[in-house]
C-alpha atoms as a PDB file:
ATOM      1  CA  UNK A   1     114.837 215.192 165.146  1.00  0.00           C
ATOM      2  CA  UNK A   2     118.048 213.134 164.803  1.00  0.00           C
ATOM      3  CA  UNK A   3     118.709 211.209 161.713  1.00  0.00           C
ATOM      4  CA  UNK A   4     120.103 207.444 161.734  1.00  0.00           C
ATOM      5  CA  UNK A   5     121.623 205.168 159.060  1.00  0.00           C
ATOM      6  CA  UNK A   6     123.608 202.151 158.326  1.00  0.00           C
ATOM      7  CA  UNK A   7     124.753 199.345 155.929  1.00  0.00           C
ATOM      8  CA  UNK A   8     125.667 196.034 156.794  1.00  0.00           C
ATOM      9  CA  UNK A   9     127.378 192.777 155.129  1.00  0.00           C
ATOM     10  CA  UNK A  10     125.619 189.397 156.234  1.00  0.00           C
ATOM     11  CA  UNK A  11     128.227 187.339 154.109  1.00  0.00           C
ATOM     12  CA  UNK A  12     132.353 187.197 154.733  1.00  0.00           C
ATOM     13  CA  UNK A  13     133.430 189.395 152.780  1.00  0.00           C
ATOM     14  CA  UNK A  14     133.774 192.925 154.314  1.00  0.00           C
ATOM     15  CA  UNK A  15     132.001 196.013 152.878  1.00  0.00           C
ATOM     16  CA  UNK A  16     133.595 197.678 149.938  1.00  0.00           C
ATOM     17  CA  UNK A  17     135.256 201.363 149.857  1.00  0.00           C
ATOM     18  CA  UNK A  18     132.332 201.812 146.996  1.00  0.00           C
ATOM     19  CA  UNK A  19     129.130 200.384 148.862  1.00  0.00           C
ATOM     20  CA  UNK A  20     130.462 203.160 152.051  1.00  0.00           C
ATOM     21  CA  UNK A  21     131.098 205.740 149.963  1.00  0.00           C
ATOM     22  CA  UNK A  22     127.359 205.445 148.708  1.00  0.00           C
ATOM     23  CA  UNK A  23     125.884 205.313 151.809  1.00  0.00           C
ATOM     24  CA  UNK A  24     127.809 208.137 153.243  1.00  0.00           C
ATOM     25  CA  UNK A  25     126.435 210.242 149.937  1.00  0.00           C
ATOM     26  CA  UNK A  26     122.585 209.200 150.913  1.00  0.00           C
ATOM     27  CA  UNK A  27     123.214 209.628 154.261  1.00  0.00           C
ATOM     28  CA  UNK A  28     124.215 213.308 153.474  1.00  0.00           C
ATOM     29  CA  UNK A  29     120.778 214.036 152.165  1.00  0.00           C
ATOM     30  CA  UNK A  30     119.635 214.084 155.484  1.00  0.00           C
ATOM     31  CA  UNK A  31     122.320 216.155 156.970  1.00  0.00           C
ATOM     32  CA  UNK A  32     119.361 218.517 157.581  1.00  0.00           C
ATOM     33  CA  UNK A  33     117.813 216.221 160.400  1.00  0.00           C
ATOM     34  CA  UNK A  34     120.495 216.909 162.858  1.00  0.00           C
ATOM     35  CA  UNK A  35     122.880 219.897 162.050  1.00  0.00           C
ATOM     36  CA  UNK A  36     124.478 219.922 165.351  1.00  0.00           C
ATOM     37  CA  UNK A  37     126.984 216.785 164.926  1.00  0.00           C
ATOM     38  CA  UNK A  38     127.711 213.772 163.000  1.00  0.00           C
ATOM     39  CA  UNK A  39     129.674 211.163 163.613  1.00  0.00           C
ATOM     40  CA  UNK A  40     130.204 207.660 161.730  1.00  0.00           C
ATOM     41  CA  UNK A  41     131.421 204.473 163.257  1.00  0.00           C
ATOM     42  CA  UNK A  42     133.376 201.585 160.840  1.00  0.00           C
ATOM     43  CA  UNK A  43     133.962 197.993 160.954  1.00  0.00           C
ATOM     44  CA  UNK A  44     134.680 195.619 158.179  1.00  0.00           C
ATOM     45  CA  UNK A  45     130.577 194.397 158.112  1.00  0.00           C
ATOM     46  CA  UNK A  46     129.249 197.469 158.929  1.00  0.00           C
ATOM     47  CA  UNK A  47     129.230 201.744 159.159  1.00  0.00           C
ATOM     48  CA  UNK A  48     126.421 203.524 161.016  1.00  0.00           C
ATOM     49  CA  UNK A  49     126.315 207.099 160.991  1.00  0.00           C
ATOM     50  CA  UNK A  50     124.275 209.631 163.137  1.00  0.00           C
ATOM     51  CA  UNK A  51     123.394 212.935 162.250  1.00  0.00           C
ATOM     52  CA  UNK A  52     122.404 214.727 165.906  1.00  0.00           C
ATOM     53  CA  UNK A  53     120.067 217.834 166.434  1.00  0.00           C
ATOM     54  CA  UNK A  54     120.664 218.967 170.195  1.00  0.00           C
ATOM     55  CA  UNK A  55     118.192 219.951 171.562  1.00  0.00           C
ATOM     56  CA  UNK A  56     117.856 219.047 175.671  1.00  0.00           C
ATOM     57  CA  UNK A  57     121.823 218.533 176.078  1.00  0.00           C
ATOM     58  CA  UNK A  58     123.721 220.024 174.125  1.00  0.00           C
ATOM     59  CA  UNK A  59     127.122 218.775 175.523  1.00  0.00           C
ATOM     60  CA  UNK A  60     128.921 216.631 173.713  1.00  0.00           C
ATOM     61  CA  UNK A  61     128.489 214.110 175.931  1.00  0.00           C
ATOM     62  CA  UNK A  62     125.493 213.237 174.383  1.00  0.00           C
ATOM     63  CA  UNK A  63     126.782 212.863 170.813  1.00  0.00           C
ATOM     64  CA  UNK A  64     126.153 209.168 168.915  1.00  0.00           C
ATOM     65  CA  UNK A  65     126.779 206.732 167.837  1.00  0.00           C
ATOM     66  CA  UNK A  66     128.155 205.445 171.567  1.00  0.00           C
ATOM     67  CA  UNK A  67     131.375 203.750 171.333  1.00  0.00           C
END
């Protein structure tokens, strides 16, 4: 099974290089979800990350998050 995490900022002020950093730590303990590939994607109100277990296709064509 894949594993799938983000943070967002609602307000105007972007994220901060600490409030990342922490989520990229959490979202490291479940690294074990998807061993195959990981890939985060970063904007000033938001980071999502993807950890991706291949199973059915395992080209990278398939790898997350979409961009």
């Amino acid at each position: 099974m894949c594993g799938l995490g983000g943070i967002f900022s609602l307000g105007y002020d972007n994220l901060q290089q600490n409030s990342i950093r922490k989520f990229k730590v959490a979202f490291d303990e479940i690294r074990h979800r998807g061993p195959d590939h990981t890939k985060f994607v970063q904007s000033d109100n938001y980071v999502l990350g993807h950890h991706r277990l291949s199973i059915v296709d395992r080209t990278d064509a398939s790898n997350q998050p979409f961009s």
